[in-house]
PDB file of N, CA and C in Angstrom:
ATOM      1  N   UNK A   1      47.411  63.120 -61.684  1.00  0.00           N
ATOM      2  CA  UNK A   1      47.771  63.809 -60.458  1.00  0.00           C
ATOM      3  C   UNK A   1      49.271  63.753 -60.234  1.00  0.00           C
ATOM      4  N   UNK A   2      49.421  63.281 -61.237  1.00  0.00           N
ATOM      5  CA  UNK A   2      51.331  62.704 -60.450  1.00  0.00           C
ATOM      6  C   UNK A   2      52.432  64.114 -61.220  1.00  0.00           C
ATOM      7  N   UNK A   3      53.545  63.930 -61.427  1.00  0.00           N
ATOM      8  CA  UNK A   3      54.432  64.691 -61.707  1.00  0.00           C
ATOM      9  C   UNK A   3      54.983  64.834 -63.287  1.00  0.00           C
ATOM     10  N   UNK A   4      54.957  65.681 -63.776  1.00  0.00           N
ATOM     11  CA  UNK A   4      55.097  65.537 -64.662  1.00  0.00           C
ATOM     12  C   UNK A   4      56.431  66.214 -65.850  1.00  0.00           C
ATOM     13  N   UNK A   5      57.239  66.651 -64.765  1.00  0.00           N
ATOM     14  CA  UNK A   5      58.317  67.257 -64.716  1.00  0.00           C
ATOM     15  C   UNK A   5      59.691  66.144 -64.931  1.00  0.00           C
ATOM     16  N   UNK A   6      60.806  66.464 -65.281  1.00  0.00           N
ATOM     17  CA  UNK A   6      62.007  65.057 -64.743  1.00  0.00           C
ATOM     18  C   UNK A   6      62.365  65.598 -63.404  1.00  0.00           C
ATOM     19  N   UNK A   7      62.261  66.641 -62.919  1.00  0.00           N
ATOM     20  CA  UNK A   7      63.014  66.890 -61.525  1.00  0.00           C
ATOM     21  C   UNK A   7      62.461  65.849 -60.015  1.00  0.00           C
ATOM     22  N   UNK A   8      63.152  65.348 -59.286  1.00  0.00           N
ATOM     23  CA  UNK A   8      62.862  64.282 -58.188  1.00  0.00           C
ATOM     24  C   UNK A   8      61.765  65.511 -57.640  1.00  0.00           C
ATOM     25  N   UNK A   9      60.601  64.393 -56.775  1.00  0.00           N
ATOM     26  CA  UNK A   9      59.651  64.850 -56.100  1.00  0.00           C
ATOM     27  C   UNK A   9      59.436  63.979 -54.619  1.00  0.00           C
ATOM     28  N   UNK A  10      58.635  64.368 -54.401  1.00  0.00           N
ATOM     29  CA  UNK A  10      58.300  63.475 -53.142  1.00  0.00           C
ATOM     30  C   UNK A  10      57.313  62.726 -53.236  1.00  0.00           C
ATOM     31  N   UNK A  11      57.164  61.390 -53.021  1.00  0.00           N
ATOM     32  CA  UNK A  11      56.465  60.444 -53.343  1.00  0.00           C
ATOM     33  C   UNK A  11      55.212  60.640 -52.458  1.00  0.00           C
ATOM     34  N   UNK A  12      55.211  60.997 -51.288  1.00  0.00           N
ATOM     35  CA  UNK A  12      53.869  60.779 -50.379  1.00  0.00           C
ATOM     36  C   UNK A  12      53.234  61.903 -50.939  1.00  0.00           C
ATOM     37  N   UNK A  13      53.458  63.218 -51.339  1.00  0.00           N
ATOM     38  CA  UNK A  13      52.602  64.131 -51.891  1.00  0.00           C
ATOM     39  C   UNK A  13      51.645  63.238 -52.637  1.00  0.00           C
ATOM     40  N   UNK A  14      52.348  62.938 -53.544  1.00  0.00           N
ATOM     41  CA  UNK A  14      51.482  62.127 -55.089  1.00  0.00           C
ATOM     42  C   UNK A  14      50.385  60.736 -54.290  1.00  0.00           C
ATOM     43  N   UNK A  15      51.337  60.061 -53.631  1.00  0.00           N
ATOM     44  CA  UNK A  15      50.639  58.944 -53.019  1.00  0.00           C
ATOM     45  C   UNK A  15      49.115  59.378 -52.642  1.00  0.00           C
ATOM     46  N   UNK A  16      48.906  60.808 -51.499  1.00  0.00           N
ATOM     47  CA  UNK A  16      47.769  61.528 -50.529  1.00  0.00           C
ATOM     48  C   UNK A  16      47.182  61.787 -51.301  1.00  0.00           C
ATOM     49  N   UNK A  17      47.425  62.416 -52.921  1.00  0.00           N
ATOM     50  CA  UNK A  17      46.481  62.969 -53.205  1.00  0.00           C
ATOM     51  C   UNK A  17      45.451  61.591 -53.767  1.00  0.00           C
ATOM     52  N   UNK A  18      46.251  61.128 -54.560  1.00  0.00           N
ATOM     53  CA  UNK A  18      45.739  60.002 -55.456  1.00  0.00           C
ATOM     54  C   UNK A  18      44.542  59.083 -54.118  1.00  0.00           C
ATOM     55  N   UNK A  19      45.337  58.650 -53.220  1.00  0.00           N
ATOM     56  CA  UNK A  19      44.407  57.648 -51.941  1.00  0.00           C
ATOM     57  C   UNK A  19      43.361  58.946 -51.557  1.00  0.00           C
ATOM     58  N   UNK A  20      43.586  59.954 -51.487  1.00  0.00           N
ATOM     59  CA  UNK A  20      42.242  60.804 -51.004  1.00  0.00           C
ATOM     60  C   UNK A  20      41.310  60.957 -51.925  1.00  0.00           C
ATOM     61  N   UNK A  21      41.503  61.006 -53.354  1.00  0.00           N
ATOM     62  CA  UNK A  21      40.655  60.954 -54.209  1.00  0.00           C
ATOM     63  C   UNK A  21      40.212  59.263 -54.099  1.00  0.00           C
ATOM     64  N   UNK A  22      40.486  58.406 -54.390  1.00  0.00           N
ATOM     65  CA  UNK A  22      40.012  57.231 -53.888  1.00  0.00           C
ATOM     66  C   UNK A  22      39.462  56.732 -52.507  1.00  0.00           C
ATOM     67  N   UNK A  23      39.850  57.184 -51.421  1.00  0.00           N
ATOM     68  CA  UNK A  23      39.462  56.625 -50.663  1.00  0.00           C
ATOM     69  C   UNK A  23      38.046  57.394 -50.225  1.00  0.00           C
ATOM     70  N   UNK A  24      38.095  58.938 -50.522  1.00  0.00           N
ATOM     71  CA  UNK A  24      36.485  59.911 -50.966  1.00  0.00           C
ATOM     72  C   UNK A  24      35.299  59.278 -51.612  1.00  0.00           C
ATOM     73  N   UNK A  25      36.208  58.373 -52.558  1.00  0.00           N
ATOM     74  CA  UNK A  25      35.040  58.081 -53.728  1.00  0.00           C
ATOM     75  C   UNK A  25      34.530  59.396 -54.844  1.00  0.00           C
ATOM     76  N   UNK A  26      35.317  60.087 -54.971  1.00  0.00           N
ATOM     77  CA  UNK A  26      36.130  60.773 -56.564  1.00  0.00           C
ATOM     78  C   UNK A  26      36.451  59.911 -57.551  1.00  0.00           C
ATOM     79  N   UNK A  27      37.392  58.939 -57.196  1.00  0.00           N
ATOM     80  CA  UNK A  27      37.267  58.046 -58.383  1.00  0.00           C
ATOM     81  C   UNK A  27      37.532  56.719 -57.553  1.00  0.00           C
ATOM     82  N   UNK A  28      36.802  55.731 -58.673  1.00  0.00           N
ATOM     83  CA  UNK A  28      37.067  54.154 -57.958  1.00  0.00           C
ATOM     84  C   UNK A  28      38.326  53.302 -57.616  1.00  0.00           C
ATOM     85  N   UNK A  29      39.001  53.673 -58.920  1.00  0.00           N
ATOM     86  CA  UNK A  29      40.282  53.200 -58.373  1.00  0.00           C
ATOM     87  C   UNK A  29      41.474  54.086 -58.735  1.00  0.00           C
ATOM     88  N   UNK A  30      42.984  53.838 -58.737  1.00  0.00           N
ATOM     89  CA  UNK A  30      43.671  55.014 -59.037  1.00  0.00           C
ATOM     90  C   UNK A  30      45.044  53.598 -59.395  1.00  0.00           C
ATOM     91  N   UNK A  31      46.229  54.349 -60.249  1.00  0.00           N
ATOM     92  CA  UNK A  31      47.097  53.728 -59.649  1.00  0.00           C
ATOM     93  C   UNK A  31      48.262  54.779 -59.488  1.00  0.00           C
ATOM     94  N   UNK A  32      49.582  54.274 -58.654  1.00  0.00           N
ATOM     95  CA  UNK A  32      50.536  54.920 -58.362  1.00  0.00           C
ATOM     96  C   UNK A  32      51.699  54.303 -58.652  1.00  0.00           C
ATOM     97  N   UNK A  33      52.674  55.090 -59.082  1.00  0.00           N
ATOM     98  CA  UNK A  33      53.985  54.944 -59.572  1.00  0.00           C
ATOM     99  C   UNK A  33      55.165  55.437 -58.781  1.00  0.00           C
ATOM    100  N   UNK A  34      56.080  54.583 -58.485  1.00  0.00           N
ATOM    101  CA  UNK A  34      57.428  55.368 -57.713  1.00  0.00           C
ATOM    102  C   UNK A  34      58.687  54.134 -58.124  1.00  0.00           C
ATOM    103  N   UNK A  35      59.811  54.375 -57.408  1.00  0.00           N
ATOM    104  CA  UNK A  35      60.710  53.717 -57.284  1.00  0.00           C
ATOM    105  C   UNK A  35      60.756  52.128 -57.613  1.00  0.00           C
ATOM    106  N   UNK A  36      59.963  51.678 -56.378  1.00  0.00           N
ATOM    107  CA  UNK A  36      59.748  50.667 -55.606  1.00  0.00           C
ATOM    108  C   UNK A  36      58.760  50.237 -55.437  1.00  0.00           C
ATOM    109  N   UNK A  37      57.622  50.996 -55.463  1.00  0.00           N
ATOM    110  CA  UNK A  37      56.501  51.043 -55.092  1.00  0.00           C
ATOM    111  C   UNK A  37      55.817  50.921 -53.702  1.00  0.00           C
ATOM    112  N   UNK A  38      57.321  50.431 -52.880  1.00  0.00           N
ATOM    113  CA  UNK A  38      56.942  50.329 -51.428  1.00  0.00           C
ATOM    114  C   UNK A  38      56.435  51.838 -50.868  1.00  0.00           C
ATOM    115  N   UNK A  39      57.225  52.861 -51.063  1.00  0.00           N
ATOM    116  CA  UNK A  39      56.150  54.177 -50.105  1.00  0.00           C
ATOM    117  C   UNK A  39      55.243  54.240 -50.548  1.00  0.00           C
ATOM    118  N   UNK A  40      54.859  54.296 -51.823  1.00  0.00           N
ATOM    119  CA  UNK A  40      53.720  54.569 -52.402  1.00  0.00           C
ATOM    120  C   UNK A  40      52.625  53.689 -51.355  1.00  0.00           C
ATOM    121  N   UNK A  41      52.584  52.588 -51.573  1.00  0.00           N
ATOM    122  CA  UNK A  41      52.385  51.467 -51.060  1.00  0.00           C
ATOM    123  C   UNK A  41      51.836  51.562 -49.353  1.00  0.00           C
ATOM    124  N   UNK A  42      53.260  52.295 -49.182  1.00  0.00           N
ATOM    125  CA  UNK A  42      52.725  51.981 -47.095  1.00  0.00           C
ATOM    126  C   UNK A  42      51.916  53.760 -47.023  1.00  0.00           C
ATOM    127  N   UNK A  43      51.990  54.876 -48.040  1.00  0.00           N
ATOM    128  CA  UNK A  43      51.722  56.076 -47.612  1.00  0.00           C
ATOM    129  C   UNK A  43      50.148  55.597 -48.020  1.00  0.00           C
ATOM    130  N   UNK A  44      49.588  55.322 -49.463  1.00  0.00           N
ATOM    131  CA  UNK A  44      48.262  55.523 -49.920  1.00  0.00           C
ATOM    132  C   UNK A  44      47.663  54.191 -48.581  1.00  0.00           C
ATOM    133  N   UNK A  45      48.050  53.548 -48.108  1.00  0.00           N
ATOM    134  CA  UNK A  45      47.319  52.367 -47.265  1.00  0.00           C
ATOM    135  C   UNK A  45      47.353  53.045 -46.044  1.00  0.00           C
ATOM    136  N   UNK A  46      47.702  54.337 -45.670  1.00  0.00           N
ATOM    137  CA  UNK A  46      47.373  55.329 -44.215  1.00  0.00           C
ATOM    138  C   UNK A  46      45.928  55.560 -44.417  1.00  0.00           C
ATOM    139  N   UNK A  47      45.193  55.701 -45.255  1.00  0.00           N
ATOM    140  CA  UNK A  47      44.199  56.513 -46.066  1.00  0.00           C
ATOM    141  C   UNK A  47      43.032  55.740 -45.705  1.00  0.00           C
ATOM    142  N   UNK A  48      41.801  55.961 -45.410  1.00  0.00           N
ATOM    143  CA  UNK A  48      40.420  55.094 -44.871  1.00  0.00           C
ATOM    144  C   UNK A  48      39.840  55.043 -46.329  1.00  0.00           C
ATOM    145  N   UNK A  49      39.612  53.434 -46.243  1.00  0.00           N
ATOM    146  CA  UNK A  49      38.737  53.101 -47.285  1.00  0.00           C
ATOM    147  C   UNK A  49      39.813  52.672 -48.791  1.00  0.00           C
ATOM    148  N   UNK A  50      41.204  53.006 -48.624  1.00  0.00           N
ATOM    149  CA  UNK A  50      42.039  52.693 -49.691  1.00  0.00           C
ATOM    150  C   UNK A  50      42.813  51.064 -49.441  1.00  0.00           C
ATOM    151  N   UNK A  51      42.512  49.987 -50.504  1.00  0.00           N
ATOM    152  CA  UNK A  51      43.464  48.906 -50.420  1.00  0.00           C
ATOM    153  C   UNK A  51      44.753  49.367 -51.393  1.00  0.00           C
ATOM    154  N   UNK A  52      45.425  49.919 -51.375  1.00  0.00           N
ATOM    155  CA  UNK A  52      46.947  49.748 -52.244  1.00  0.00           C
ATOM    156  C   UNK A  52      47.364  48.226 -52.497  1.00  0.00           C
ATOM    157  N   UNK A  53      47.691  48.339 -53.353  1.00  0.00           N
ATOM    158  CA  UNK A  53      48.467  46.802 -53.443  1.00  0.00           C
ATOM    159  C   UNK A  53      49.767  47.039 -54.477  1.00  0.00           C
ATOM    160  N   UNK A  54      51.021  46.366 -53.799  1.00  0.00           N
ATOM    161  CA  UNK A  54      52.006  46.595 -54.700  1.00  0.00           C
ATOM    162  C   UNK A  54      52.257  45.142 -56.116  1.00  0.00           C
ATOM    163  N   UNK A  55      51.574  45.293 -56.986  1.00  0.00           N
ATOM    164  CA  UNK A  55      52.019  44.233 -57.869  1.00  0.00           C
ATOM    165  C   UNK A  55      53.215  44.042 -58.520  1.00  0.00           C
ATOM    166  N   UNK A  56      53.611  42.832 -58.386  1.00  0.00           N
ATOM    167  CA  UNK A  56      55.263  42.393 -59.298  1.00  0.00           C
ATOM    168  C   UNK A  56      54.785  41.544 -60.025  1.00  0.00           C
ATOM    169  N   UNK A  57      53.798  40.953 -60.321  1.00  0.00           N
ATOM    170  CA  UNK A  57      53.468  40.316 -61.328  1.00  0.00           C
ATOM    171  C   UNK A  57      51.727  39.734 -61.786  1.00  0.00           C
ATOM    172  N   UNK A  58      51.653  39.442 -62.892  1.00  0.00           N
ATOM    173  CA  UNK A  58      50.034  39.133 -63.220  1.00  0.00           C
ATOM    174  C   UNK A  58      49.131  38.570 -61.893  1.00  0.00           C
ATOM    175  N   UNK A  59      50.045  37.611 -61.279  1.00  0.00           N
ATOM    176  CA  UNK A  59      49.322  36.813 -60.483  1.00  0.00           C
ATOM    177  C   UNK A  59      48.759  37.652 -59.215  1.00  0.00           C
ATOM    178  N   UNK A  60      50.176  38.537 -58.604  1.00  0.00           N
ATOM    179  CA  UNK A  60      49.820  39.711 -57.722  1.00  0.00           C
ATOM    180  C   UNK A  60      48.800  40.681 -57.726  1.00  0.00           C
ATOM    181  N   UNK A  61      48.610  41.013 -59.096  1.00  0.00           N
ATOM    182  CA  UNK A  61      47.630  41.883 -59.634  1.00  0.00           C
ATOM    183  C   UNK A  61      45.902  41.118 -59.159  1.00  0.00           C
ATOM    184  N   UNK A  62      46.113  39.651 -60.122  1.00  0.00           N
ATOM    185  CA  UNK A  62      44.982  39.135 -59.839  1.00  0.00           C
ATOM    186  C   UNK A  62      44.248  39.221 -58.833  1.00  0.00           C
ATOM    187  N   UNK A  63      45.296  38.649 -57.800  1.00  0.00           N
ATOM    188  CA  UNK A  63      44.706  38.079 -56.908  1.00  0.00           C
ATOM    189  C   UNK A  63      44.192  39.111 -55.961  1.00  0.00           C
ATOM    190  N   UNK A  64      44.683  40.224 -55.917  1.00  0.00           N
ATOM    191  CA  UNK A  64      44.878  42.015 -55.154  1.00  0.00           C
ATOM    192  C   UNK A  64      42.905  42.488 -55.050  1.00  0.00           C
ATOM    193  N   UNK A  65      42.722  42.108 -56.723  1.00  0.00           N
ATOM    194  CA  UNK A  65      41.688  42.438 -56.863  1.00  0.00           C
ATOM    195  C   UNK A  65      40.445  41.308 -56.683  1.00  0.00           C
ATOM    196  N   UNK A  66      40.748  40.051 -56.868  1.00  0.00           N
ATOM    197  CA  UNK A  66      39.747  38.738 -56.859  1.00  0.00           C
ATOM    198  C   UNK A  66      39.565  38.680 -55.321  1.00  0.00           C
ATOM    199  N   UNK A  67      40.621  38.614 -54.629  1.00  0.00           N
ATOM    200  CA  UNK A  67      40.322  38.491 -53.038  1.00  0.00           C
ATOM    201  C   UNK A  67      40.425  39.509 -52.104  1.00  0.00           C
ATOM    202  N   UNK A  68      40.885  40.975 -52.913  1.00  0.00           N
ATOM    203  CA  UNK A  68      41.051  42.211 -51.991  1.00  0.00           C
ATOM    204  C   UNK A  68      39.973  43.482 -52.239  1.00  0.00           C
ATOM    205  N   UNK A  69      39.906  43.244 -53.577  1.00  0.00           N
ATOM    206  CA  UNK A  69      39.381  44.248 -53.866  1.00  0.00           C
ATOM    207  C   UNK A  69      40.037  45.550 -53.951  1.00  0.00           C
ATOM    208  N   UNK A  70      41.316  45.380 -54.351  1.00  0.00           N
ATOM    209  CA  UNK A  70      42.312  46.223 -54.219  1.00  0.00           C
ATOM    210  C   UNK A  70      41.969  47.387 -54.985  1.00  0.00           C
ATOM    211  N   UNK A  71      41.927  48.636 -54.578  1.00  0.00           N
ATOM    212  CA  UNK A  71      41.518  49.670 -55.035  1.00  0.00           C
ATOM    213  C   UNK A  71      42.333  50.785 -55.653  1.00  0.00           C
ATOM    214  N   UNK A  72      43.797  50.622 -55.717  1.00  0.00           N
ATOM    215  CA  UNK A  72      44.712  51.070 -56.108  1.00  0.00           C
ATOM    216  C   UNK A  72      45.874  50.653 -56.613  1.00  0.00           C
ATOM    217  N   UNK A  73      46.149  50.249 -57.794  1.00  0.00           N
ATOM    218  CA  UNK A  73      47.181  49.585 -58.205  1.00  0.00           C
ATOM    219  C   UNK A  73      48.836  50.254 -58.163  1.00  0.00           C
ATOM    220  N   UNK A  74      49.973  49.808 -57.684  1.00  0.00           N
ATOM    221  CA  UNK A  74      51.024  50.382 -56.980  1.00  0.00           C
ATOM    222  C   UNK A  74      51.866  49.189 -58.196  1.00  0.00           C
ATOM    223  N   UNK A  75      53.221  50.112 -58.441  1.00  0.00           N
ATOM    224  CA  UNK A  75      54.191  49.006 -59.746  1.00  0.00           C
ATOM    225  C   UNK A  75      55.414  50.266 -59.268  1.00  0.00           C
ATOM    226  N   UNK A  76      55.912  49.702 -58.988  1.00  0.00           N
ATOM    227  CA  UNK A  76      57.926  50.259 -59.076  1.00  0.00           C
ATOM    228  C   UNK A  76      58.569  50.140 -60.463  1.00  0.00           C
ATOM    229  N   UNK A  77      58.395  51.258 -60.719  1.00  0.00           N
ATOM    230  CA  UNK A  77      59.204  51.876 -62.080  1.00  0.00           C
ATOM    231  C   UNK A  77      60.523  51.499 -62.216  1.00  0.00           C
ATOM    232  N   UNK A  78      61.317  51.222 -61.392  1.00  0.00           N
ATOM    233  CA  UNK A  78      62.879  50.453 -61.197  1.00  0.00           C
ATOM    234  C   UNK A  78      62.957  49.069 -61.251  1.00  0.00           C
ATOM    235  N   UNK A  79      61.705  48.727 -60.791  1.00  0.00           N
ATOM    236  CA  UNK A  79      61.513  47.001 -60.746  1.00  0.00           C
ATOM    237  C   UNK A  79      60.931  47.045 -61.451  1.00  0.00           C
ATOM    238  N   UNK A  80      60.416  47.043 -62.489  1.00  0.00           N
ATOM    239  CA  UNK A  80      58.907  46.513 -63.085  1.00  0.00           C
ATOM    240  C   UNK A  80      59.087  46.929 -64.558  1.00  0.00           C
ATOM    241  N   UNK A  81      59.197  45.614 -65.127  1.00  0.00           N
ATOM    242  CA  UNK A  81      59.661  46.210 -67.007  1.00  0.00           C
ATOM    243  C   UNK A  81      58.472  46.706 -67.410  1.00  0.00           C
ATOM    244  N   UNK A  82      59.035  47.387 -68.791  1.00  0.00           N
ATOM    245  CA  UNK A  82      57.541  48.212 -69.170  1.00  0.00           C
ATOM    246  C   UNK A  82      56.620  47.324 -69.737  1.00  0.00           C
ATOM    247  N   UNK A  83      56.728  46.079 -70.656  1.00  0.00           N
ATOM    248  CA  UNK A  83      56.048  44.650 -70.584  1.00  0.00           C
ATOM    249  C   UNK A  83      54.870  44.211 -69.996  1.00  0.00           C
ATOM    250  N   UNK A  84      56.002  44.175 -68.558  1.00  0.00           N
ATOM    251  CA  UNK A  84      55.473  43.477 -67.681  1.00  0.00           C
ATOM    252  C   UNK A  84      54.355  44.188 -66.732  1.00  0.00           C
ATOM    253  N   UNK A  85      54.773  45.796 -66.543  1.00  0.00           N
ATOM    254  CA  UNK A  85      54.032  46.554 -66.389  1.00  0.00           C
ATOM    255  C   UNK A  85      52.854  47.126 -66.817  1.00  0.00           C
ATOM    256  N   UNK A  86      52.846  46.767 -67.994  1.00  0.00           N
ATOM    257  CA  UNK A  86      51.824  47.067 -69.011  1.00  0.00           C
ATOM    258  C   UNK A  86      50.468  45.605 -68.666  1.00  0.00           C
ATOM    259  N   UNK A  87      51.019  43.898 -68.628  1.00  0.00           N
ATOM    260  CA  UNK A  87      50.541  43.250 -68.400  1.00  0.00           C
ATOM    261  C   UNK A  87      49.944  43.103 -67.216  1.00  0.00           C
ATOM    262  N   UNK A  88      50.631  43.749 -65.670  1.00  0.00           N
ATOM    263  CA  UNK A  88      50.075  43.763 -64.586  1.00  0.00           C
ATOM    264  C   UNK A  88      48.760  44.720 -64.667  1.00  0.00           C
ATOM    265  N   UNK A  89      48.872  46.083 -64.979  1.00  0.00           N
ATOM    266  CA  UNK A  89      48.119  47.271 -65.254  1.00  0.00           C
ATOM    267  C   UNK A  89      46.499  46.171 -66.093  1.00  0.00           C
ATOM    268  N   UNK A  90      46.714  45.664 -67.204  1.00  0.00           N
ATOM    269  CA  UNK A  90      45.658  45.175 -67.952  1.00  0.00           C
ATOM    270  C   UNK A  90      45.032  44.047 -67.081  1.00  0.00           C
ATOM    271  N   UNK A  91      45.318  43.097 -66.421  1.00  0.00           N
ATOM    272  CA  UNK A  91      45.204  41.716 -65.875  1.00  0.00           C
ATOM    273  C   UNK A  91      44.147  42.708 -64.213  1.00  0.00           C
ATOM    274  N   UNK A  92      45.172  44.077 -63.800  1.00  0.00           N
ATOM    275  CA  UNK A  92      44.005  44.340 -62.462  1.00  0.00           C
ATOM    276  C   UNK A  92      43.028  45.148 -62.866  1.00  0.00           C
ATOM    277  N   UNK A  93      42.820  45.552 -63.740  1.00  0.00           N
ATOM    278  CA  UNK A  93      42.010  46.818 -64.716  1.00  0.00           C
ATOM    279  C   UNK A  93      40.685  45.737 -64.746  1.00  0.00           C
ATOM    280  N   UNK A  94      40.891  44.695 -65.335  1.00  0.00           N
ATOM    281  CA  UNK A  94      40.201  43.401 -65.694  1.00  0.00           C
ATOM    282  C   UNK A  94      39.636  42.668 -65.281  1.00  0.00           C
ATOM    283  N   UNK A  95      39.882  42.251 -63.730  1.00  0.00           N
ATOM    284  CA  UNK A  95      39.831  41.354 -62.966  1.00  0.00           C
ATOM    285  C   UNK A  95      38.764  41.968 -62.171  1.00  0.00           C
ATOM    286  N   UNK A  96      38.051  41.313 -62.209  1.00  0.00           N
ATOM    287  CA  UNK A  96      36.401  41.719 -60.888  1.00  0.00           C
ATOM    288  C   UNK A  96      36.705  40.772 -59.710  1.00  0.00           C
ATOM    289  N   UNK A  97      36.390  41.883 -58.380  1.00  0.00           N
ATOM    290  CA  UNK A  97      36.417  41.384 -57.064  1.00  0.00           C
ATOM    291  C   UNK A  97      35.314  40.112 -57.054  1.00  0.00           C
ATOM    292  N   UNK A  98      35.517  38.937 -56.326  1.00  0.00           N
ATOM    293  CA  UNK A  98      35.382  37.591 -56.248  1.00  0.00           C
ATOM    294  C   UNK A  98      33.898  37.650 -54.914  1.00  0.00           C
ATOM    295  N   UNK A  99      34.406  38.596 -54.339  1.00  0.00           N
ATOM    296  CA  UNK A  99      33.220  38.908 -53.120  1.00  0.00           C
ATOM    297  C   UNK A  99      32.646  37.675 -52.773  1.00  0.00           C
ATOM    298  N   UNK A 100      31.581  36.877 -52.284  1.00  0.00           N
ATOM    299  CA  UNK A 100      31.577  35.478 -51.428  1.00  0.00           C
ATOM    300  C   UNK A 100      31.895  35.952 -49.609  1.00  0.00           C
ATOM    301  N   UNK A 101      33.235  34.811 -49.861  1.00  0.00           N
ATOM    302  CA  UNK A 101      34.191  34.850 -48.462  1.00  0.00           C
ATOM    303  C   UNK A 101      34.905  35.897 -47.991  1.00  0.00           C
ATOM    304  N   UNK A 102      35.118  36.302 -48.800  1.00  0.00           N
ATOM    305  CA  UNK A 102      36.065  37.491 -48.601  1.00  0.00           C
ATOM    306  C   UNK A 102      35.366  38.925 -48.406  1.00  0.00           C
ATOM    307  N   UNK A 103      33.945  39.302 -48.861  1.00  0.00           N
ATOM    308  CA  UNK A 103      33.208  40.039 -47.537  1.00  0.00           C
ATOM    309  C   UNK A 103      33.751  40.302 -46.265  1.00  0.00           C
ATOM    310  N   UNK A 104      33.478  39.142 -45.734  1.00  0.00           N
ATOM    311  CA  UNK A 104      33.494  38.937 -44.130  1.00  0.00           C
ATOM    312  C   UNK A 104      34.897  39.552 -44.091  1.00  0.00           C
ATOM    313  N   UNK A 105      36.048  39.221 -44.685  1.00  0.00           N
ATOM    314  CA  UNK A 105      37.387  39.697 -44.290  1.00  0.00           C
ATOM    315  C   UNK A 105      37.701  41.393 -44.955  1.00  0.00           C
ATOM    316  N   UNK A 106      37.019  41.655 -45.921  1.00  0.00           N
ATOM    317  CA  UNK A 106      37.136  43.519 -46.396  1.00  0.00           C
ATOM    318  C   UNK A 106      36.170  44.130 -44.934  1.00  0.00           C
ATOM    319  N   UNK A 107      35.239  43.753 -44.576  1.00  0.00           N
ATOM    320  CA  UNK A 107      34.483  44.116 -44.034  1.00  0.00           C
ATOM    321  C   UNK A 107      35.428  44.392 -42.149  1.00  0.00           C
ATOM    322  N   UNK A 108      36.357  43.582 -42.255  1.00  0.00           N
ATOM    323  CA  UNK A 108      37.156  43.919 -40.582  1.00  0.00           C
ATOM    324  C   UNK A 108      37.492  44.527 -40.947  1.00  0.00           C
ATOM    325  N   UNK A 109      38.330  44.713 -42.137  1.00  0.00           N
ATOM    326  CA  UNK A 109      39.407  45.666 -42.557  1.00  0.00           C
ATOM    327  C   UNK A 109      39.142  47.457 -42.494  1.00  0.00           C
ATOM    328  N   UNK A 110      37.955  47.131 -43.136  1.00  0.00           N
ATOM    329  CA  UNK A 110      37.270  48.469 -42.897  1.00  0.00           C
ATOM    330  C   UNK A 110      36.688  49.055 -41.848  1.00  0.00           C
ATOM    331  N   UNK A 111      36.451  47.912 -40.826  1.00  0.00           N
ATOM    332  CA  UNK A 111      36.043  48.550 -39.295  1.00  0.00           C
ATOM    333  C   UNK A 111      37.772  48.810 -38.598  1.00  0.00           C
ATOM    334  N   UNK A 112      38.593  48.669 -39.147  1.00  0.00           N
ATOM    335  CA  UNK A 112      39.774  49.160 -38.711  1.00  0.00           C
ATOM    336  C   UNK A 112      40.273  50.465 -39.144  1.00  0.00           C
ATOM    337  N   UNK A 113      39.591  50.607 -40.484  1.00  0.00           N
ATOM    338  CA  UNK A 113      39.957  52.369 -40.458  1.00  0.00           C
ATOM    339  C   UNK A 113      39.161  53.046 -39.378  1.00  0.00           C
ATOM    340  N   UNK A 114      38.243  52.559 -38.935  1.00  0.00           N
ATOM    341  CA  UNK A 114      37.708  53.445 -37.941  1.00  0.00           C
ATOM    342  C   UNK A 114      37.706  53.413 -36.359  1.00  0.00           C
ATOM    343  N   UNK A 115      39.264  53.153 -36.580  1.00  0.00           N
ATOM    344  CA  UNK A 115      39.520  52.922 -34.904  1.00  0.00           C
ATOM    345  C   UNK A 115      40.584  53.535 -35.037  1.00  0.00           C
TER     346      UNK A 115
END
C-alpha cells in the first residue's frame, strides 16, 4: 500500500490506509514505514481496533506483541539500520501475544475506541 515512487509523500495517507485495512480485519497485521516512525505511529493509533507500536529494537518489538498484541509494526527508516530493522521485523512477525493478564488491559483499551 505504501509508495513506491522516490518523490516525498505524505505519511498519514499511507498510515489510514494500512490501519483501515487492519483495524477492518482485511488483514491481521500490517507494518509501516516513515522517517521516524512517530506519525506513522500517532496517525495509524487514531484508527479503532489498531495497536501501532513504534519499535527501536528486538526487545520493543517483543514485548509490543507478548503484552500488546501489537497489531502493526512501525520502524523509522532514518533511525533504524537495515540490520537492525530486518531483526526487529523477524523477532515481531514471531512473537505470539502472551494473553493471561493482559486481556483484562487490551480489553479497556478497546472499550476506548468506542467512546
Amino acid at each position: 500500500m505504501g509508495a513506491h515512487e522516490p518523490e516525498s509523500v505524505d505519511y498519514p495517507d499511507y498510515a489510514a490506509k494500512v490501519a483501515r485495512a487492519v483495524g477492518s480485519g482485511q488483514f491481521n497485521r500490517g507494518i509501516l514505514l516513515c522517517g521516524t516512525g512517530i506519525g506513522m505511529s500517532v496517525t495509524a493509533n487514531k484508527f479503532s481496533g489498531v495497536r501501532a507500536t513504534l519499535a527501536y529494537d528486538n526487545y520493543t518489538a517483543k514485548m509490543s506483541r507478548l503484552h500488546n498484541d501489537s497489531n502493526i509494526l512501525v520502524m523509522g527508516g532514518r533511525t533504524t539500520g537495515d540490520e537492525t530493522a530486518y531483526d526487529i521485523l523477524e523477532t515481531w512477525l514471531n512473537t505470539k501475544y502472551e494473553g493471561g493478564r493482559h486481556d483484562k488491559r487490551l480489553k479497556k483499551i478497546s472499550e476506548l475506541d468506542n467512546k
